[in-house]
C-alpha atoms as a PDB file:
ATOM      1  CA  UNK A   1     -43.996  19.649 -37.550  1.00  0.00           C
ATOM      2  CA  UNK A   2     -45.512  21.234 -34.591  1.00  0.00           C
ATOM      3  CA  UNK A   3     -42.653  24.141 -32.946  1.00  0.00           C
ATOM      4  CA  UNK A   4     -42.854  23.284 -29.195  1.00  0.00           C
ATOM      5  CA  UNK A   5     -41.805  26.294 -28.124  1.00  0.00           C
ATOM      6  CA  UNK A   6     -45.508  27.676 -28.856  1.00  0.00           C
ATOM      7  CA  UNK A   7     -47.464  27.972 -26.352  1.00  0.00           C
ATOM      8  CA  UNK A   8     -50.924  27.381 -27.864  1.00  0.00           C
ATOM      9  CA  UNK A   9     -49.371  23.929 -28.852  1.00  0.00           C
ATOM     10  CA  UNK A  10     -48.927  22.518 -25.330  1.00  0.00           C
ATOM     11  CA  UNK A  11     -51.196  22.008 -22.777  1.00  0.00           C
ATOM     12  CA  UNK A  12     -49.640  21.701 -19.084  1.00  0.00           C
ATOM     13  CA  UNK A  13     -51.385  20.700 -16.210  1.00  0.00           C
ATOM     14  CA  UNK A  14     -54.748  20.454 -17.653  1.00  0.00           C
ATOM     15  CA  UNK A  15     -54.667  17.171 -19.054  1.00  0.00           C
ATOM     16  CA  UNK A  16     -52.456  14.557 -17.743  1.00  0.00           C
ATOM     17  CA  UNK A  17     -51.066  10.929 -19.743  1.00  0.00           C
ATOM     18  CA  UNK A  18     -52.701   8.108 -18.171  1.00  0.00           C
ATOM     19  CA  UNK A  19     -50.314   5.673 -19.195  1.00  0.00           C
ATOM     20  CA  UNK A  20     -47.257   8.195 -17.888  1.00  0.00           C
ATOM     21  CA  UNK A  21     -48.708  10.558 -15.874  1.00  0.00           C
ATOM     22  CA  UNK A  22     -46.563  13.039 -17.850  1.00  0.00           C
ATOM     23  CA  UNK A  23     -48.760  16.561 -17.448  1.00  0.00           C
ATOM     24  CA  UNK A  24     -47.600  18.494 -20.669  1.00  0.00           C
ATOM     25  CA  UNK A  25     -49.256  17.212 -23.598  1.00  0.00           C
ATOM     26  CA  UNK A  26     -49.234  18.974 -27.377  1.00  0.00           C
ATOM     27  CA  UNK A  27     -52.629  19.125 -29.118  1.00  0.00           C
ATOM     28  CA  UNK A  28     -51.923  17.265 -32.542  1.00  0.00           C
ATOM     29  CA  UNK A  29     -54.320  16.794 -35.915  1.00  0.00           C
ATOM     30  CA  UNK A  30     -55.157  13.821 -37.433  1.00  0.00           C
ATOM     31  CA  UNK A  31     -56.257  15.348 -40.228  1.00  0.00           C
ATOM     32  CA  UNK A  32     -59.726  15.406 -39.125  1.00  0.00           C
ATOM     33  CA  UNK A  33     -59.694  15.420 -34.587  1.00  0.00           C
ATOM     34  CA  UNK A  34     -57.779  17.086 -32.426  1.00  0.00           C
ATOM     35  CA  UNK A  35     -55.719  14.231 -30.445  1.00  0.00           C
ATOM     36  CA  UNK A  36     -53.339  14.942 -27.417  1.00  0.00           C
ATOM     37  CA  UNK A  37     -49.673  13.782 -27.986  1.00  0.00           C
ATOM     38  CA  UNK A  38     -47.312  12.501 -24.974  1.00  0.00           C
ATOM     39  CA  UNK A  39     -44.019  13.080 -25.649  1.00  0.00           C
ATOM     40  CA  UNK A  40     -42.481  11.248 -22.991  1.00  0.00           C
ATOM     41  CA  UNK A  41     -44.185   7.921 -23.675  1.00  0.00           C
ATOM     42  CA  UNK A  42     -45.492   8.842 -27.374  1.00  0.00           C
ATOM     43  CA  UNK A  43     -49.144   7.638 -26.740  1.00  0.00           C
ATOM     44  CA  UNK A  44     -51.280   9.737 -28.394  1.00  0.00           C
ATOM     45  CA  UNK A  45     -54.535  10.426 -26.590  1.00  0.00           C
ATOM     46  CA  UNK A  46     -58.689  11.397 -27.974  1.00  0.00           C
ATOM     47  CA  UNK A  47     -60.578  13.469 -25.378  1.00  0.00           C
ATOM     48  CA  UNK A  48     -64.303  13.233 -25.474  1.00  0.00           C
ATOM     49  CA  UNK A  49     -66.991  13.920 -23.063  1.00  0.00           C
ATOM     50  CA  UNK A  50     -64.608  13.772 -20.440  1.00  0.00           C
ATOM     51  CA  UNK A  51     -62.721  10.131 -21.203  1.00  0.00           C
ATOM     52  CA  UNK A  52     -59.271   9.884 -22.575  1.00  0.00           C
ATOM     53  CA  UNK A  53     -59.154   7.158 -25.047  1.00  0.00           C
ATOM     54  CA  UNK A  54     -55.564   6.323 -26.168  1.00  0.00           C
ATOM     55  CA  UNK A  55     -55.518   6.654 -30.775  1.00  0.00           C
ATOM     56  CA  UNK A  56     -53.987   3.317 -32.624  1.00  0.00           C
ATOM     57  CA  UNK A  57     -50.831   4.884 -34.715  1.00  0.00           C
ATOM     58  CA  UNK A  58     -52.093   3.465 -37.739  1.00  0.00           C
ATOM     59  CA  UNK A  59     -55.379   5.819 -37.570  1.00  0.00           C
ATOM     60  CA  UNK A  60     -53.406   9.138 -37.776  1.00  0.00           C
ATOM     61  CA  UNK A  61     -52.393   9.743 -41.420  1.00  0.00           C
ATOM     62  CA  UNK A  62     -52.575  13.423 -41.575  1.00  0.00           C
ATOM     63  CA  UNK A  63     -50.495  13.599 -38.282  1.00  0.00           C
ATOM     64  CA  UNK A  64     -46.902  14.909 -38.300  1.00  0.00           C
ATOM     65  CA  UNK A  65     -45.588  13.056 -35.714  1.00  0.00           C
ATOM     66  CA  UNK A  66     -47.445   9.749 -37.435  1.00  0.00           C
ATOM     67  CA  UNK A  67     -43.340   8.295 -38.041  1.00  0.00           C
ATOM     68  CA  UNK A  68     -41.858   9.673 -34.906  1.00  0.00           C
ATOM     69  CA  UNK A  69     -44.938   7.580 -33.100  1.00  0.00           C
ATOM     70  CA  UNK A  70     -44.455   4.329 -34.915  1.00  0.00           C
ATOM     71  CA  UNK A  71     -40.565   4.238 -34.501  1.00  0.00           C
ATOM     72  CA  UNK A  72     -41.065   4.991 -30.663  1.00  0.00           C
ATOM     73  CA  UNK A  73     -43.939   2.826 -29.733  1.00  0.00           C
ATOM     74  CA  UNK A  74     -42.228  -0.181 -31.719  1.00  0.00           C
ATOM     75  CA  UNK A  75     -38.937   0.316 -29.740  1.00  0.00           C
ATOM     76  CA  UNK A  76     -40.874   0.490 -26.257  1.00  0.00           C
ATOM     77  CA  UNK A  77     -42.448  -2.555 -27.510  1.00  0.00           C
ATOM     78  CA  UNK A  78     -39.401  -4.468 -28.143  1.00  0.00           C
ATOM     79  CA  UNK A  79     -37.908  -3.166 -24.962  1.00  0.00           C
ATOM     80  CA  UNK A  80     -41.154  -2.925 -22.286  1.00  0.00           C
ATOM     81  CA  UNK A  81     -44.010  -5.147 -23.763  1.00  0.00           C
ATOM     82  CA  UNK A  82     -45.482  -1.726 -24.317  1.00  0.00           C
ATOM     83  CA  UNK A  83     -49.062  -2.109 -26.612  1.00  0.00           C
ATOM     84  CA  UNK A  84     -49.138  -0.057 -30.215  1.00  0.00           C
END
């Protein structure tokens, strides 16, 4: 797992969560793209030619955070409708 206290991990103010709006986000590896991780609403993002599209859970099997993502987005689910 990623250590969040590194710098080069987390990207603040530059990007910003367009389903939260949160503006620190942690670059994260699917195994084969580099992906952009919320940790406030655990939507993980792909950034290409300048759109943000938001990665399906079940597409990021080298990921760390790939069962920290699933357990999250299923309890927003069950709580706020939110999509997985």
């Amino acid at each position: 797992m990623t250590d969040l206290n590194q710098p080069e991990a987390l990207l603040q103010g530059v990007l910003s969560c367009p389903r939260c709006h949160n503006d620190v986000l942690e670059a994260v590896s699917d195994g084969s793209h580099t992906n952009f991780l919320c940790h406030r609403c655990w939507t993980c993002w792909h950034v290409e030619l300048a759109y943000m599209a938001p990665v399906p859970v079940s597409t990021c099997p080298g990921c760390p955070y790939k069962c920290e993502c699933q357990r999250r987005r299923t309890v927003a689910s069950d709580v706020g409708g939110v999509d997985q």
